[in-house]
Protein backbone atom coordinates (compact mmCIF):
# COMPACT_ATOMS: atom_id res chain seq x y z
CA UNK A 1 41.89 68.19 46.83
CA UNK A 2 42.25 69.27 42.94
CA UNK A 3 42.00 67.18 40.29
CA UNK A 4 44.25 69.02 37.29
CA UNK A 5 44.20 68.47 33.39
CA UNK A 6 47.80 69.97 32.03
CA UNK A 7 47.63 70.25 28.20
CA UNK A 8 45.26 66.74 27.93
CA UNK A 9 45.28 65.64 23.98
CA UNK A 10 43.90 62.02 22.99
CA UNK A 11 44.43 61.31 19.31
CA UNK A 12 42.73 58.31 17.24
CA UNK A 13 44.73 58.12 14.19
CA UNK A 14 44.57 61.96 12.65
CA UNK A 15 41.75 62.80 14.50
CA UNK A 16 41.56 65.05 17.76
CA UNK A 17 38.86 63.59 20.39
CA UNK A 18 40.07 65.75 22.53
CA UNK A 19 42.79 68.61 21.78
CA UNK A 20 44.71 70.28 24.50
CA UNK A 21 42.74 70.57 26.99
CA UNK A 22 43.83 72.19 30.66
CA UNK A 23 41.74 72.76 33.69
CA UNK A 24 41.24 72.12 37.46
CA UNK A 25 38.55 70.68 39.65
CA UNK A 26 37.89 70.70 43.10
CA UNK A 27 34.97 69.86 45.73
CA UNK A 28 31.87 70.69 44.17
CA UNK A 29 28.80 69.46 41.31
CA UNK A 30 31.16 70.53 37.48
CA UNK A 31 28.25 70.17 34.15
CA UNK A 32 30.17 69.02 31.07
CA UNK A 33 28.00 69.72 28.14
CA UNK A 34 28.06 69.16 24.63
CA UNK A 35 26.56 67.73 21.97
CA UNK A 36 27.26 63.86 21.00
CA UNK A 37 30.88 63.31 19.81
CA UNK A 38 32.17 66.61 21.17
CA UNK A 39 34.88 64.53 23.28
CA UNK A 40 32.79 64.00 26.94
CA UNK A 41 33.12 60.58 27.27
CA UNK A 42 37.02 60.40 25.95
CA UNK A 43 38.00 62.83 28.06
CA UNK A 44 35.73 61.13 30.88
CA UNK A 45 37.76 57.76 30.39
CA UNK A 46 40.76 59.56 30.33
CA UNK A 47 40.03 60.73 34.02
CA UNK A 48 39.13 57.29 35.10
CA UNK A 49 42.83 56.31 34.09
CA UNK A 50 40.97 53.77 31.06
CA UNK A 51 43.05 55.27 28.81
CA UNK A 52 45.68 57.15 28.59
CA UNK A 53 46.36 60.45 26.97
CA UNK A 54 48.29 60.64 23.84
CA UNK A 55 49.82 63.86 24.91
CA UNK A 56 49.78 65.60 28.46
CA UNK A 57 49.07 64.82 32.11
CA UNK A 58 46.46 64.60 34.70
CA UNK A 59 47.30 64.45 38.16
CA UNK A 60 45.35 64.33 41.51
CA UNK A 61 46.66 66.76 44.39
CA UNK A 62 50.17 66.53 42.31
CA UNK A 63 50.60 63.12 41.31
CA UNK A 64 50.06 61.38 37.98
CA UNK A 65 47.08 59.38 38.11
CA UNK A 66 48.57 56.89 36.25
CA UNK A 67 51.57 56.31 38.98
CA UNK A 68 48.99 56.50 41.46
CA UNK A 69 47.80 53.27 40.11
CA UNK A 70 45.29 51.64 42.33
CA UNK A 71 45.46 54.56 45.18
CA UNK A 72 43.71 56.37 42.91
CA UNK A 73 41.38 54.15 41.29
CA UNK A 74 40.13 53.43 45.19
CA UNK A 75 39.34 57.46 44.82
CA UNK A 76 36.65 56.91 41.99
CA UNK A 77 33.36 56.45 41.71
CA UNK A 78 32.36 55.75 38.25
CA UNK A 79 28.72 55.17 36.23
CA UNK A 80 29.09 55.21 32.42
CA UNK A 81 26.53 55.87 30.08
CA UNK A 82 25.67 52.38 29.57
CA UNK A 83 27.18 50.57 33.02
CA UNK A 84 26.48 46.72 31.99
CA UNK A 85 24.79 43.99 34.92
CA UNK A 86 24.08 40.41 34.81
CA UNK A 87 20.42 40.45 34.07
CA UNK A 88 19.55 37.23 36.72
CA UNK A 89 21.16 38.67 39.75
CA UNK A 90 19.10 40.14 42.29
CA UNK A 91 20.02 44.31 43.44
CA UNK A 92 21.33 43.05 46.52
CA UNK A 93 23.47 40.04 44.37
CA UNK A 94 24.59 42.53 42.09
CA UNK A 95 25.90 45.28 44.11
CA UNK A 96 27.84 42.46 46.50
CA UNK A 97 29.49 41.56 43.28
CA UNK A 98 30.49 44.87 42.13
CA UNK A 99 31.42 45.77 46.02
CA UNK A 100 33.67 42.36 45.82
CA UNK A 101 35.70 43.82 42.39
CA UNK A 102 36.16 46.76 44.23
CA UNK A 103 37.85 44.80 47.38
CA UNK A 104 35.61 45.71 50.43
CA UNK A 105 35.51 43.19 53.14
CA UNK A 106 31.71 41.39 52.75
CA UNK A 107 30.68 42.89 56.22
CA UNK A 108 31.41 46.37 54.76
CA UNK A 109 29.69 45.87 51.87
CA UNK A 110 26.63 44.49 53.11
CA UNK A 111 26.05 47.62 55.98
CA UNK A 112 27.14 50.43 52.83
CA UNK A 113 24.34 48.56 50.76
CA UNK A 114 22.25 48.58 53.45
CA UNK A 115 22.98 52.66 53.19
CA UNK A 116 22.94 53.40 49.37
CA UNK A 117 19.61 51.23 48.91
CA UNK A 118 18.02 53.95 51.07
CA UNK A 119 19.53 56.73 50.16
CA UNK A 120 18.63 55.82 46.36
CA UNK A 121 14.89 55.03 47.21
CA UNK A 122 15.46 50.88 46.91
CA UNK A 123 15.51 49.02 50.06
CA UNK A 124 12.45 47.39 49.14
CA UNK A 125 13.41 46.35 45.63
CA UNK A 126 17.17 44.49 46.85
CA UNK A 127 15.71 41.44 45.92
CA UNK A 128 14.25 42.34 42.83
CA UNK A 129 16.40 40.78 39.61
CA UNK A 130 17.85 43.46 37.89
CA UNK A 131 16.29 43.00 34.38
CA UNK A 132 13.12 43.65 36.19
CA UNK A 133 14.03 47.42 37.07
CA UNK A 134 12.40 50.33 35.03
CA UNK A 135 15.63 52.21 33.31
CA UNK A 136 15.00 54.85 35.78
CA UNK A 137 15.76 52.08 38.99
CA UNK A 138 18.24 50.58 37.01
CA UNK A 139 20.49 53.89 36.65
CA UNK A 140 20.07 54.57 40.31
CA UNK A 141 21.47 50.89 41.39
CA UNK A 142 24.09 52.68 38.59
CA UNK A 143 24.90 55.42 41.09
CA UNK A 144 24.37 53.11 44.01
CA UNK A 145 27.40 51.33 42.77
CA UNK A 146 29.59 54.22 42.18
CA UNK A 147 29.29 55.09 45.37
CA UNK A 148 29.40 51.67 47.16
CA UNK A 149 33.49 52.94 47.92
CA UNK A 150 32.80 56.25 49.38
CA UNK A 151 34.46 58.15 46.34
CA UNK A 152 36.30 61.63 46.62
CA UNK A 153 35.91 61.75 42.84
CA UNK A 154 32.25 60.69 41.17
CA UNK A 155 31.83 60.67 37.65
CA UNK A 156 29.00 60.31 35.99
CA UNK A 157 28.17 60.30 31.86
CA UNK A 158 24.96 61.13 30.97
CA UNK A 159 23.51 59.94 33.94
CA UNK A 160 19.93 60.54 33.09
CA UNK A 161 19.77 59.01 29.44
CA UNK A 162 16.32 58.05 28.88
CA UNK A 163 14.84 58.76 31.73
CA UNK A 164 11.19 60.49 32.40
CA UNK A 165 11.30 63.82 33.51
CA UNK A 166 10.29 62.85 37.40
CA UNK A 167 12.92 60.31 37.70
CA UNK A 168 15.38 62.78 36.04
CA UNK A 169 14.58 65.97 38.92
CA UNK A 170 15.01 62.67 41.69
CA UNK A 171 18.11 61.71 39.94
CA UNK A 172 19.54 65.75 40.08
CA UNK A 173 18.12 66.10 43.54
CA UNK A 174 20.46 63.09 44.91
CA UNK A 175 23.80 64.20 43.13
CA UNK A 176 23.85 67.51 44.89
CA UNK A 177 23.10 65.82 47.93
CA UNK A 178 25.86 63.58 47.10
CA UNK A 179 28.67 66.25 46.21
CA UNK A 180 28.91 67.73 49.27
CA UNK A 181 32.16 66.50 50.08
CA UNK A 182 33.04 65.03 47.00
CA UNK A 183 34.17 66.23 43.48
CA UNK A 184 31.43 64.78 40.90
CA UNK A 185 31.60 65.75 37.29
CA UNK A 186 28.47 65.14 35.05
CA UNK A 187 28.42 64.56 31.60
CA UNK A 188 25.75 65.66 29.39
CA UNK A 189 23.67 67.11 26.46
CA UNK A 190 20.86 67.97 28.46
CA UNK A 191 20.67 71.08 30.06
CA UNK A 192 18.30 70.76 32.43
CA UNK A 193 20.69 68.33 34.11
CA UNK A 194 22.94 70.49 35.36
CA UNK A 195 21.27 73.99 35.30
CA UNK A 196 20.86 73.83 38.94
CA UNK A 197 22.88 71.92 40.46
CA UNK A 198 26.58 72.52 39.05
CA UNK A 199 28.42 75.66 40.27
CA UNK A 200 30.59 75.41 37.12
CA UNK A 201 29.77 74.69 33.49
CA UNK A 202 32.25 73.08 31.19
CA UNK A 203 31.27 73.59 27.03
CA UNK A 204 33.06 71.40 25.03
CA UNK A 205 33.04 71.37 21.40
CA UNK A 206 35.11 69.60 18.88
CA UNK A 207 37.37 68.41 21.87
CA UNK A 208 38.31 71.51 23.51
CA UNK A 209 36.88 73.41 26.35
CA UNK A 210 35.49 76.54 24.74
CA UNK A 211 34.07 78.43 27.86
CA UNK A 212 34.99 77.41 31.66
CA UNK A 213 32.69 79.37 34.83
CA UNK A 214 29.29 79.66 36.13
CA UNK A 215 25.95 79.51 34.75
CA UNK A 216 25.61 83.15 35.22
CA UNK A 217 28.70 84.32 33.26
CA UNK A 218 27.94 82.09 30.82
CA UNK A 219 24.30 83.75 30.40
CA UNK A 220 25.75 87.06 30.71
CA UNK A 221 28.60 86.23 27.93
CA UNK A 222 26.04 85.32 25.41
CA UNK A 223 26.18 87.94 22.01
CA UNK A 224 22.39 87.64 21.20
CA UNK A 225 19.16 88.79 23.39
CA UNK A 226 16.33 86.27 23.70
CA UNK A 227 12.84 87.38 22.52
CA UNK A 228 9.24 86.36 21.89
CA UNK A 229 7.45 86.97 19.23
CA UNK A 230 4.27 85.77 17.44
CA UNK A 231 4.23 84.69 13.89
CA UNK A 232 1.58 83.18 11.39
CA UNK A 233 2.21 79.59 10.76
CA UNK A 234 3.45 80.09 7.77
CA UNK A 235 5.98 82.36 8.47
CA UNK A 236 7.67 79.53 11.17
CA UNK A 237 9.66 78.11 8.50
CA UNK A 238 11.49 81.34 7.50
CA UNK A 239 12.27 82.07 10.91
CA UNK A 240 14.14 79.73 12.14
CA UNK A 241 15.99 79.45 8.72
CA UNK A 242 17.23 83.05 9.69
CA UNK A 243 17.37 82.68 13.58
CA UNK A 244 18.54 79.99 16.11
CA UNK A 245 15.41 79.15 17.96
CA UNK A 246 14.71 77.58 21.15
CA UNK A 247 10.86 76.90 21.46
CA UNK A 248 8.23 76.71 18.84
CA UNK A 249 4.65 76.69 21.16
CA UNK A 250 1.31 77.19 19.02
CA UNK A 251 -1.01 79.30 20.54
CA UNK A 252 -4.57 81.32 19.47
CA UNK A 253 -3.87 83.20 16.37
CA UNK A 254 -0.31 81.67 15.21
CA UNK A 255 2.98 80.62 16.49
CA UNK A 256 4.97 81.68 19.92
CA UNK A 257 8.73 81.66 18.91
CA UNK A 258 11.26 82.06 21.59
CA UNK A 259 14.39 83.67 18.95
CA UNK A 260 17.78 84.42 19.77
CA UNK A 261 19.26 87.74 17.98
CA UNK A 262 20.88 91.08 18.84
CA UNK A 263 18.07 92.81 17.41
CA UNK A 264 14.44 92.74 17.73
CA UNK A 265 13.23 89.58 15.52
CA UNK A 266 9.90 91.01 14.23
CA UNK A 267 7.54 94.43 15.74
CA UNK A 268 6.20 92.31 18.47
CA UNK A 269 8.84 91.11 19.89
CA UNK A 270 9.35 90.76 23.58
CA UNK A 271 12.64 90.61 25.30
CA UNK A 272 12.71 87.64 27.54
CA UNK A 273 14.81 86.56 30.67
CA UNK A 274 17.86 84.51 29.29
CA UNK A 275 17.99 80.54 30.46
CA UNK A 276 21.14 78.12 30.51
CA UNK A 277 19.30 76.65 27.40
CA UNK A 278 19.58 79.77 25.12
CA UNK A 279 23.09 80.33 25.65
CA UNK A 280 23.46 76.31 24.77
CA UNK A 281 21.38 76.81 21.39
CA UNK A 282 23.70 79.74 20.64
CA UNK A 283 27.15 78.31 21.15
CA UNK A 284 26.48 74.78 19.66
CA UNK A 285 23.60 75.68 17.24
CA UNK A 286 21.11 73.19 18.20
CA UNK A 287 18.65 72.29 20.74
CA UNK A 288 20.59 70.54 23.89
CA UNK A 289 19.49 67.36 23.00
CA UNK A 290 16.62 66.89 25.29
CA UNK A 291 13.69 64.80 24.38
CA UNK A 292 10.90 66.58 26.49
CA UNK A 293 11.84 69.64 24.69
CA UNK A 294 8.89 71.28 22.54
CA UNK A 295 11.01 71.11 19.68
């Protein structure tokens, strides 16, 4: 199965949200990362034939997914960012509603709820009303309901907004069970989302796909060395004014830095083992967005 961008453009008015894009997907866990308003989410609703392109094509095995119609919307498996729910319904309620848009038969839908209630760590909460979940229950019913139709294609955009940092390893640990046999593309601007579990990275910046491969040739790409080096507090300040960097830790005596240049940052520094992290900091110029960062 391949899922294929051909020259993919979607234009609001003069401006680009995404910009001629091409690319193919096929079974397997694909991180798209970039910063807020880099064009995820467009090109994201683009593939889950919401809306159209202004200019190009994408086609499933061939075909234009917008002739495929409802053959290929029965492929798709779909959690936005913010998926909305009635706030009264029970779990159990709310996923027979959602399975009942999507046309399975009730007696399907109640043994494949049965299913994704345990596989997402909920069988005793089906009754529970839905405004009663914690945000990290909530986004798994989320992914419970993408899958309720067996999808070859998941998608899923920023799956693990505001979630704690145990419920976002739980969350990471069921999509790669999940895409064994499936095609799931995650959307984010947190690294740590996807650093283990994708076997291709997608950055996107400004609406274009600026580097396409694994985590390892994107670490090995990167033009700057990571290093370590301790500073006096008040020397923090003029560092990262003159260097992108990616941790500030305070420790006896001053100020860890972890720096990103081609040359050694200060006499102390220490060359360190390059992460997914650094080479995000150093193609987009910011942290990656995550909130249990240390800076």
């Amino acid at each position: 199965m391949e899922l294929r961008f051909k020259n993919v453009s979607k234009k609001y008015g003069e401006v680009f949200a995404v910009n001629d894009v091409s690319y193919s997907m096929e079974t397997g866990v694909y991180g798209l990362l970039g910063v807020n308003g880099a064009g995820k989410t467009t090109l994201m609703t683009m593939l889950c034939a919401v809306t159209r392109p202004t200019t190009g094509e994408i086609t499933w095995d061939g075909n234009d997914i917008f002739k495929l119609g409802e053959r290929y919307r029965d492929l798709l498996g779909y959690l936005p960012q913010n998926f909305g729910f009635y706030p009264d319904l029970s779990v159990s309620d709310y996923m027979m509603y959602i399975a009942s848009i999507k046309g399975i038969r009730p007696a399907a839908a109640k043994k494949r709820l049965k299913e994704l209630l345990e596989m997402v760590g909920l069988s005793k909460y089906r009754d529970r009303k839905m405004k009663a979940l914690s945000g990290g229950m909530a986004r798994r019913v989320g992914i419970a309901q993408a899958m309720l139709n067996d999808p070859k294609i998941l998608v899923l955009d920023e799956p693990t907004a505001g979630l704690d940092p145990s419920e976002r390893i739980r969350f990471r640990n069921l999509i790669s069970e999940l895409a064994a046999d499936r095609l799931v593309l995650l959307s984010t601007h947190i690294v740590s989302d996807v650093e283990f579990i994708a076997e291709q990275i997608i950055l996107m910046k400004a609406g274009k796909f600026f580097f396409t491969g694994t985590s390892d040739e994107l670490i090995a790409g990167m033009e700057a060395d990571v290093w370590n080096c301790k500073v006096f507090g008040n020397k923090v300040n003029e560092y990262m004014q003159k260097y992108p960097v990616g941790n500030v830790k305070h420790v006896s005596g001053g100020v860890e830095l972890r720096i990103l240049s081609k040359t050694p940052p200060s006499e102390n520094a220490v060359r360190e083992v390059p992460a997914l992290e650094d080479a995000f900091l150093l193609y987009f110029g910011e942290k990656a967005g995550d909130e249990d960062a240390e800076i």
